[in-house]
PDB file of N, CA and C in Angstrom:
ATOM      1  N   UNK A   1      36.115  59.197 -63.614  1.00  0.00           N
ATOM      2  CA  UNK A   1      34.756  58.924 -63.157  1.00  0.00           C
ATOM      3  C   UNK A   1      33.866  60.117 -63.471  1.00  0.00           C
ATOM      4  N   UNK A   2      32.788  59.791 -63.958  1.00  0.00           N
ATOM      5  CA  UNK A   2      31.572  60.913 -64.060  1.00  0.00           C
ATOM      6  C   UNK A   2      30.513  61.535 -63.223  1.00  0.00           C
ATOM      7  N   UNK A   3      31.384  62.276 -62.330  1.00  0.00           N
ATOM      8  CA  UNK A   3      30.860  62.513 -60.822  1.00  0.00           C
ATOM      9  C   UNK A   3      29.108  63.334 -61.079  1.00  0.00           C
ATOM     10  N   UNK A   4      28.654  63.709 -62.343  1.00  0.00           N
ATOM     11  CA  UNK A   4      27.755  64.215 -62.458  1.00  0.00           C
ATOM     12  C   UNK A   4      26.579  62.960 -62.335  1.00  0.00           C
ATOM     13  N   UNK A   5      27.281  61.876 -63.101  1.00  0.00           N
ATOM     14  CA  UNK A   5      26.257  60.843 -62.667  1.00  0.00           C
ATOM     15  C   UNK A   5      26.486  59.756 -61.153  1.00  0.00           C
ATOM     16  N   UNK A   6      27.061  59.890 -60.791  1.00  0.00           N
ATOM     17  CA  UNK A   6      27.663  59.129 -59.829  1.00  0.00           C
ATOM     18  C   UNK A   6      26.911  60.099 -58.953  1.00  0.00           C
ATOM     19  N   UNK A   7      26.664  61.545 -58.164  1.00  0.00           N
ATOM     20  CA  UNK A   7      26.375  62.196 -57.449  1.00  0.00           C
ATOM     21  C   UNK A   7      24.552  62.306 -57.238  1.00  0.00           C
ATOM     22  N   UNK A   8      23.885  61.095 -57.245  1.00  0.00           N
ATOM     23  CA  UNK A   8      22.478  61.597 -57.484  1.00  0.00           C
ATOM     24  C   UNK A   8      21.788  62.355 -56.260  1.00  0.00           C
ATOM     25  N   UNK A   9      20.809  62.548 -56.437  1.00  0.00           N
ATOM     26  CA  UNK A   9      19.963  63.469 -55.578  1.00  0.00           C
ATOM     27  C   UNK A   9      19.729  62.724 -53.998  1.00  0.00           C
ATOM     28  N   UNK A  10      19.519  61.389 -53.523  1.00  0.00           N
ATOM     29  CA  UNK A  10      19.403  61.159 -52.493  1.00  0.00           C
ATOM     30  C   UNK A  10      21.059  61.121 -51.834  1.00  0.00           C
ATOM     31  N   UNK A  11      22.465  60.786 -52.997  1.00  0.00           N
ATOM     32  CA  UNK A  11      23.737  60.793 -52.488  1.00  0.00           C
ATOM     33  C   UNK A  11      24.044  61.832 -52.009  1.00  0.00           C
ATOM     34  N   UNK A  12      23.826  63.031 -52.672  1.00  0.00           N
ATOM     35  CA  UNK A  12      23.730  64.735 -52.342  1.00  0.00           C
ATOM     36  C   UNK A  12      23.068  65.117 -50.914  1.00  0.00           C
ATOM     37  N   UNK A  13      21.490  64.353 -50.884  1.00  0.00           N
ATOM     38  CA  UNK A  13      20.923  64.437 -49.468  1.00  0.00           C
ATOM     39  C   UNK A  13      22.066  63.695 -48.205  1.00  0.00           C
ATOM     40  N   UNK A  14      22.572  62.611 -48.568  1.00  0.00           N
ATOM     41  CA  UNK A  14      23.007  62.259 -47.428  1.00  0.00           C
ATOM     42  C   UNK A  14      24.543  62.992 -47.248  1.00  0.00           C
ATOM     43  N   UNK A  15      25.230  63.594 -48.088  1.00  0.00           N
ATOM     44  CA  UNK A  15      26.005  64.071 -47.842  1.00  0.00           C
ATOM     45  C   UNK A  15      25.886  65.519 -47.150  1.00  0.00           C
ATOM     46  N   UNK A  16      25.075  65.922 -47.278  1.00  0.00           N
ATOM     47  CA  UNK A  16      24.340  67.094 -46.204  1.00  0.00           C
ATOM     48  C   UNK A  16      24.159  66.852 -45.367  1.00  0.00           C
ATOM     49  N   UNK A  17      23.641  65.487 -44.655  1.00  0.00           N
ATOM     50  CA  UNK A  17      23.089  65.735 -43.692  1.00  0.00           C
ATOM     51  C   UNK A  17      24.789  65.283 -42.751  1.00  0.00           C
ATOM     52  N   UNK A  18      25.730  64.752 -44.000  1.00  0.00           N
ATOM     53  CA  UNK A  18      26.826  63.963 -42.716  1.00  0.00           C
ATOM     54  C   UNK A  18      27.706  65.869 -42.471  1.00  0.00           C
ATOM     55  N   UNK A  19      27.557  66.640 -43.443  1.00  0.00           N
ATOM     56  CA  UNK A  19      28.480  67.692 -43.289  1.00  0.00           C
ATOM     57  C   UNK A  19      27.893  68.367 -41.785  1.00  0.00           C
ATOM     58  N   UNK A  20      26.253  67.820 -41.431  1.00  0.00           N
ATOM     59  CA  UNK A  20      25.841  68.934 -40.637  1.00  0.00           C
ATOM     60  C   UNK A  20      26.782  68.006 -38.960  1.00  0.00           C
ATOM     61  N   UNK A  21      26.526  66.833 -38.965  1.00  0.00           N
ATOM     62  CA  UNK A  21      26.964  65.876 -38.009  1.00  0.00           C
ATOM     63  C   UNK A  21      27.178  64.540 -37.977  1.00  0.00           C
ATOM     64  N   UNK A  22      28.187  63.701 -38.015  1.00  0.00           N
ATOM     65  CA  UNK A  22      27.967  62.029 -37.925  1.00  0.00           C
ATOM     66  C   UNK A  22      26.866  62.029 -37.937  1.00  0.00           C
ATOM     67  N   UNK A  23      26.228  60.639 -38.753  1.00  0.00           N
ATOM     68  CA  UNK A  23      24.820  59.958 -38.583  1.00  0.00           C
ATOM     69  C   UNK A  23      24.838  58.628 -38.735  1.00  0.00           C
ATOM     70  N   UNK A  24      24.235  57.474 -37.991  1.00  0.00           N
ATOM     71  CA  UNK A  24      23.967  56.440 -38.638  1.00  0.00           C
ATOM     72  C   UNK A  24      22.685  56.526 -39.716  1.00  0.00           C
ATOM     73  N   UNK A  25      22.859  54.937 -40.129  1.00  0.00           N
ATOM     74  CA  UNK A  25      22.138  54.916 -41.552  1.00  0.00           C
ATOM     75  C   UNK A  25      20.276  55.144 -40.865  1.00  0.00           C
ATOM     76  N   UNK A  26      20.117  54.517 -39.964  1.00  0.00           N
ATOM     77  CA  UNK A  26      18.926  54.365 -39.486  1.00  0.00           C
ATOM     78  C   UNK A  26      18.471  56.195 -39.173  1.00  0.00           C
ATOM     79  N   UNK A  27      19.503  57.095 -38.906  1.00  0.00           N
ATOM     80  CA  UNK A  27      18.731  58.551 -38.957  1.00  0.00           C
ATOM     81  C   UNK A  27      18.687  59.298 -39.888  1.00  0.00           C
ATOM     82  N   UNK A  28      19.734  58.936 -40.871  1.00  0.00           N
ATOM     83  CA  UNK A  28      19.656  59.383 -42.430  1.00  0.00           C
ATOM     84  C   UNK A  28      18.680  58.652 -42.894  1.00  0.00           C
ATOM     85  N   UNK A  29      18.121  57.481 -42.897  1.00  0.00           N
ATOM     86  CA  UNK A  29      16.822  56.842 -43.691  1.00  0.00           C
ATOM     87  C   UNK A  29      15.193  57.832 -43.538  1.00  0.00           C
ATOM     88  N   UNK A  30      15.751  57.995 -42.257  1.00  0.00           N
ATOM     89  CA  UNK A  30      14.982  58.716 -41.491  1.00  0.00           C
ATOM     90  C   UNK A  30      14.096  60.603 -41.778  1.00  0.00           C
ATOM     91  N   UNK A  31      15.574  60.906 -41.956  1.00  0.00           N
ATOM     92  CA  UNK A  31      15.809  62.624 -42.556  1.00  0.00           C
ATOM     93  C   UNK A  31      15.509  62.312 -44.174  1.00  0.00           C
ATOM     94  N   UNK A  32      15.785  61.196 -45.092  1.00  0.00           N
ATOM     95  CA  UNK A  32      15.398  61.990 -46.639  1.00  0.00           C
ATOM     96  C   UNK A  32      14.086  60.627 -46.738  1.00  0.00           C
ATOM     97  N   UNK A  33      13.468  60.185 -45.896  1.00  0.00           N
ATOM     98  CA  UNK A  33      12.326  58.785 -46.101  1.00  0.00           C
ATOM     99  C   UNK A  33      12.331  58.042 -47.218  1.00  0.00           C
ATOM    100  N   UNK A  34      13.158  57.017 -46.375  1.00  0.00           N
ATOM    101  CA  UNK A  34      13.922  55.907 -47.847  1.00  0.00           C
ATOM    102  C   UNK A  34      14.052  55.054 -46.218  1.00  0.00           C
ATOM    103  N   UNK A  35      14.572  53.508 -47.217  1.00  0.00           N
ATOM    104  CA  UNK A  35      14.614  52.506 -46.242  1.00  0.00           C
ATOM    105  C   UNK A  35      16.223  52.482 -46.056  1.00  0.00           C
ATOM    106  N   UNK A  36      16.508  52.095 -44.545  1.00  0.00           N
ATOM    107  CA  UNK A  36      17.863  51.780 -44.096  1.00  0.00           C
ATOM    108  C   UNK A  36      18.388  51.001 -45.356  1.00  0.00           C
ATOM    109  N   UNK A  37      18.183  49.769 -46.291  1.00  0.00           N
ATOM    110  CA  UNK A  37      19.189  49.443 -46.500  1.00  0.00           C
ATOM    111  C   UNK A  37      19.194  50.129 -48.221  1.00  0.00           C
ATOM    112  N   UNK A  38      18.442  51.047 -48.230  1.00  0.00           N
ATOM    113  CA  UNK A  38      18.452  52.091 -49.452  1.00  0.00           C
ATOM    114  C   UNK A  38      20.493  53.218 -49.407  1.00  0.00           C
ATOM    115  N   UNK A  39      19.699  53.298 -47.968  1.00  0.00           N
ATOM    116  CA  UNK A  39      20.913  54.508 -47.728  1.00  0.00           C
ATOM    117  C   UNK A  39      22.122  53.616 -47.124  1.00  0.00           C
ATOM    118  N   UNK A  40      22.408  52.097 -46.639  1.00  0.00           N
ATOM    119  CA  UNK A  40      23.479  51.469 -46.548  1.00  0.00           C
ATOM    120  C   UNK A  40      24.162  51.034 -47.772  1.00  0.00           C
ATOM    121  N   UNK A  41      23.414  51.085 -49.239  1.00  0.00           N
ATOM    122  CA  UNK A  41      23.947  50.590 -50.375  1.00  0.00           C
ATOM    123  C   UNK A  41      24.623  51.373 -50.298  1.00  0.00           C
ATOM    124  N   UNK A  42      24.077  52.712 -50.418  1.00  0.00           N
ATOM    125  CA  UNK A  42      24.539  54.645 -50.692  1.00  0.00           C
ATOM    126  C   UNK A  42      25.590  54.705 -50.018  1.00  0.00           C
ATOM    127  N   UNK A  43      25.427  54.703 -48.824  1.00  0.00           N
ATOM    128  CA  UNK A  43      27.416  54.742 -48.079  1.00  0.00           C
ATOM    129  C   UNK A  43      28.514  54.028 -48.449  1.00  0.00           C
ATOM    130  N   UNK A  44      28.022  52.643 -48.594  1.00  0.00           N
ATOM    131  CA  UNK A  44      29.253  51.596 -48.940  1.00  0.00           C
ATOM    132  C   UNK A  44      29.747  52.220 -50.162  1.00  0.00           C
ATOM    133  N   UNK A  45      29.066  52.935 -51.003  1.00  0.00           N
ATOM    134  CA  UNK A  45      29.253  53.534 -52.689  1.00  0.00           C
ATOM    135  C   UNK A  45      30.135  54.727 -52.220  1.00  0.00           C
ATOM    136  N   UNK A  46      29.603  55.167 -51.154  1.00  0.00           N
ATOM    137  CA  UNK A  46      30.375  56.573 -51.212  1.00  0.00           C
ATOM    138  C   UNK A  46      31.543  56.491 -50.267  1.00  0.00           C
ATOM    139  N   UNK A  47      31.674  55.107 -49.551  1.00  0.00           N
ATOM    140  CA  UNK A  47      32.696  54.998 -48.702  1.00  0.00           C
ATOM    141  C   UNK A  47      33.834  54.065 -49.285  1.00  0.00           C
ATOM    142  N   UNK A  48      33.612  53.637 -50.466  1.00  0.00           N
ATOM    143  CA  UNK A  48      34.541  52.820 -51.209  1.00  0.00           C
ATOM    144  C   UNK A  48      35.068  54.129 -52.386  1.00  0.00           C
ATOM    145  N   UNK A  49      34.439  55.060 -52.636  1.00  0.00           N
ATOM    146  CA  UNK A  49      35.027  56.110 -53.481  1.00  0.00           C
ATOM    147  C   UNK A  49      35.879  57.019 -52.313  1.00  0.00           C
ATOM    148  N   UNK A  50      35.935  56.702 -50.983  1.00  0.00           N
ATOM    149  CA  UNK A  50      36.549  57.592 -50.207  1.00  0.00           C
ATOM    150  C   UNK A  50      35.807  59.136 -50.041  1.00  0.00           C
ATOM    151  N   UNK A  51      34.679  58.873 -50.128  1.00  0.00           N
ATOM    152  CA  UNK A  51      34.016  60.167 -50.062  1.00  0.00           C
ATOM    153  C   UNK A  51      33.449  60.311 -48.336  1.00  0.00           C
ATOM    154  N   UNK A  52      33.345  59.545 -47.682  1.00  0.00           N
ATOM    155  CA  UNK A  52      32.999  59.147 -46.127  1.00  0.00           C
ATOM    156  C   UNK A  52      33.688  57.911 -45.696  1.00  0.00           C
ATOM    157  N   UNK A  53      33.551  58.411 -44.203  1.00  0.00           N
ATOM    158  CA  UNK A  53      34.300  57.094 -43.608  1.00  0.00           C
ATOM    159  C   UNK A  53      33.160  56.942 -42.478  1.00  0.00           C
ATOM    160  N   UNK A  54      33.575  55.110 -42.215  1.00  0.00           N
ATOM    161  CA  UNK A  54      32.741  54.652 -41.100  1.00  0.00           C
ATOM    162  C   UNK A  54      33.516  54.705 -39.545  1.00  0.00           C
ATOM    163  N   UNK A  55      32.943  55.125 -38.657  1.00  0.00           N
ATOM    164  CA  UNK A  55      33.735  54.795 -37.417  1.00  0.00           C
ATOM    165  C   UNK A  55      31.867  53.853 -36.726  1.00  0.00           C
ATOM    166  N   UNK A  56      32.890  52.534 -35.908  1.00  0.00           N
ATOM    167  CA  UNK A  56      32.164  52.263 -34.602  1.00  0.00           C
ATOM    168  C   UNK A  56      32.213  52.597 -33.343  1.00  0.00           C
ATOM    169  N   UNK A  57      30.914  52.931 -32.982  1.00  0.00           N
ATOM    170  CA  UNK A  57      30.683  53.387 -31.394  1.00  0.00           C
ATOM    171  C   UNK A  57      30.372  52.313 -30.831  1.00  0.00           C
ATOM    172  N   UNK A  58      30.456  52.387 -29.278  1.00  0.00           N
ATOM    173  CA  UNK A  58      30.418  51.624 -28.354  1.00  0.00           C
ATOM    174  C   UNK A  58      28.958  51.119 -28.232  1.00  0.00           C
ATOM    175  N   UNK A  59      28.846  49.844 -27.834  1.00  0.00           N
ATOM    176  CA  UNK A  59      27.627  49.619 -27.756  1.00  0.00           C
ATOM    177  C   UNK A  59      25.954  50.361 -27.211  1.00  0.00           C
ATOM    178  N   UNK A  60      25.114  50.425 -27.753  1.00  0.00           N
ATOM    179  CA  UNK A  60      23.864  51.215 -27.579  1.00  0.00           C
ATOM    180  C   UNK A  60      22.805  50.317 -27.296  1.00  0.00           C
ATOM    181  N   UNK A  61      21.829  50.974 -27.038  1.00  0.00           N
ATOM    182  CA  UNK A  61      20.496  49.642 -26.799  1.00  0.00           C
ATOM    183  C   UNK A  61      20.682  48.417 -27.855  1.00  0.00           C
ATOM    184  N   UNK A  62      19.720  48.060 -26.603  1.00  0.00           N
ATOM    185  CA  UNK A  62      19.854  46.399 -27.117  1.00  0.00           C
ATOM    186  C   UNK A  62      20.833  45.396 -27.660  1.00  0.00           C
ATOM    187  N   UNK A  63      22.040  46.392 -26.795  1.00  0.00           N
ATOM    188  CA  UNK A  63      23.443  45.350 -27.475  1.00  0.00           C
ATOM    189  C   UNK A  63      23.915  45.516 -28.708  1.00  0.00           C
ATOM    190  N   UNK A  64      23.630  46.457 -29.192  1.00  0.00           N
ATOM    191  CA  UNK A  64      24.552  46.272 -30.841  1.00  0.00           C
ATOM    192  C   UNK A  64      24.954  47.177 -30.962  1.00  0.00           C
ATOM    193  N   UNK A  65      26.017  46.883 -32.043  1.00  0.00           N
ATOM    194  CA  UNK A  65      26.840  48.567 -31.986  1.00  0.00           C
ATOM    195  C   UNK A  65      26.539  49.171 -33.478  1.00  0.00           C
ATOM    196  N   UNK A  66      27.033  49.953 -32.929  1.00  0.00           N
ATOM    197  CA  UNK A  66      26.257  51.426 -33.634  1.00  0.00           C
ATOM    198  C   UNK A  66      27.013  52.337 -34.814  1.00  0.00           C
ATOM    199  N   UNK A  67      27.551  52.069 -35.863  1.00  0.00           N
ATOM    200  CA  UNK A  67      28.204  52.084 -37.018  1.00  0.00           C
ATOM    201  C   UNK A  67      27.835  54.169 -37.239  1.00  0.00           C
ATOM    202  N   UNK A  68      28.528  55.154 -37.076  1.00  0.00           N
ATOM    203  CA  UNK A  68      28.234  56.479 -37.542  1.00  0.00           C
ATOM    204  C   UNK A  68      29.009  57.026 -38.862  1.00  0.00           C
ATOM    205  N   UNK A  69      28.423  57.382 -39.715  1.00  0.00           N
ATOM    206  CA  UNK A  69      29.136  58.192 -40.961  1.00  0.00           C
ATOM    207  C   UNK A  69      29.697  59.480 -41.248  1.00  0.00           C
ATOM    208  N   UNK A  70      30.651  59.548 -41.289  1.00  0.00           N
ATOM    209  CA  UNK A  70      31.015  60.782 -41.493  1.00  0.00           C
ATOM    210  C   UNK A  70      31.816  61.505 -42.841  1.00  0.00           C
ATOM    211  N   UNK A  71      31.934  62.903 -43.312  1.00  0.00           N
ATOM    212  CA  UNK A  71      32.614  62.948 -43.900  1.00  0.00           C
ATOM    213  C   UNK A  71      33.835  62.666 -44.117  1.00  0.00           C
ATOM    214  N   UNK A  72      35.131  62.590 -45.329  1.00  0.00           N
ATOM    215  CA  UNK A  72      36.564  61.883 -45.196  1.00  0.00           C
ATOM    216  C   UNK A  72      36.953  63.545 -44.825  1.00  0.00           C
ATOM    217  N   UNK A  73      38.200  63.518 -44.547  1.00  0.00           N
ATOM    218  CA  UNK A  73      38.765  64.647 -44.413  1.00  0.00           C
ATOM    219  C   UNK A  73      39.811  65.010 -45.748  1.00  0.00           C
TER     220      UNK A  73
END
């Protein structure tokens, strides 16, 4: 794989922001201003290369649960 192209500039942003702490997609959309399902394409990409993993949290407002990203180990 050609991680030089595969690694673009908003994938790079969100991988910063998961090294600083778990985030869902809605506070990473948030931190580089792009739309939630901009940066949900971006994870599924980087979570099917094993580059992050998803854990679910327990339910949060308004009943739904709350999907956080993190780096893989």
């Amino acid at each position: 794989m050609e991680y030089d192209l595969f690694f673009s500039a908003h994938r790079w942003d969100i991988l910063e922001i998961l090294a600083k702490k778990p985030s869902s997609p809605i506070e990473i959309s948030e931190q580089i201003k792009t739309s939630v399902s901009y940066v949900s394409q971006q994870l599924q990409l980087l979570e099917a290369a094993n580059i992050v993993t998803k854990n679910r949290t327990g339910l949060v407002e308004k009943g739904q649960p709350r999907t956080l990203f993190s780096l893989s180990k």
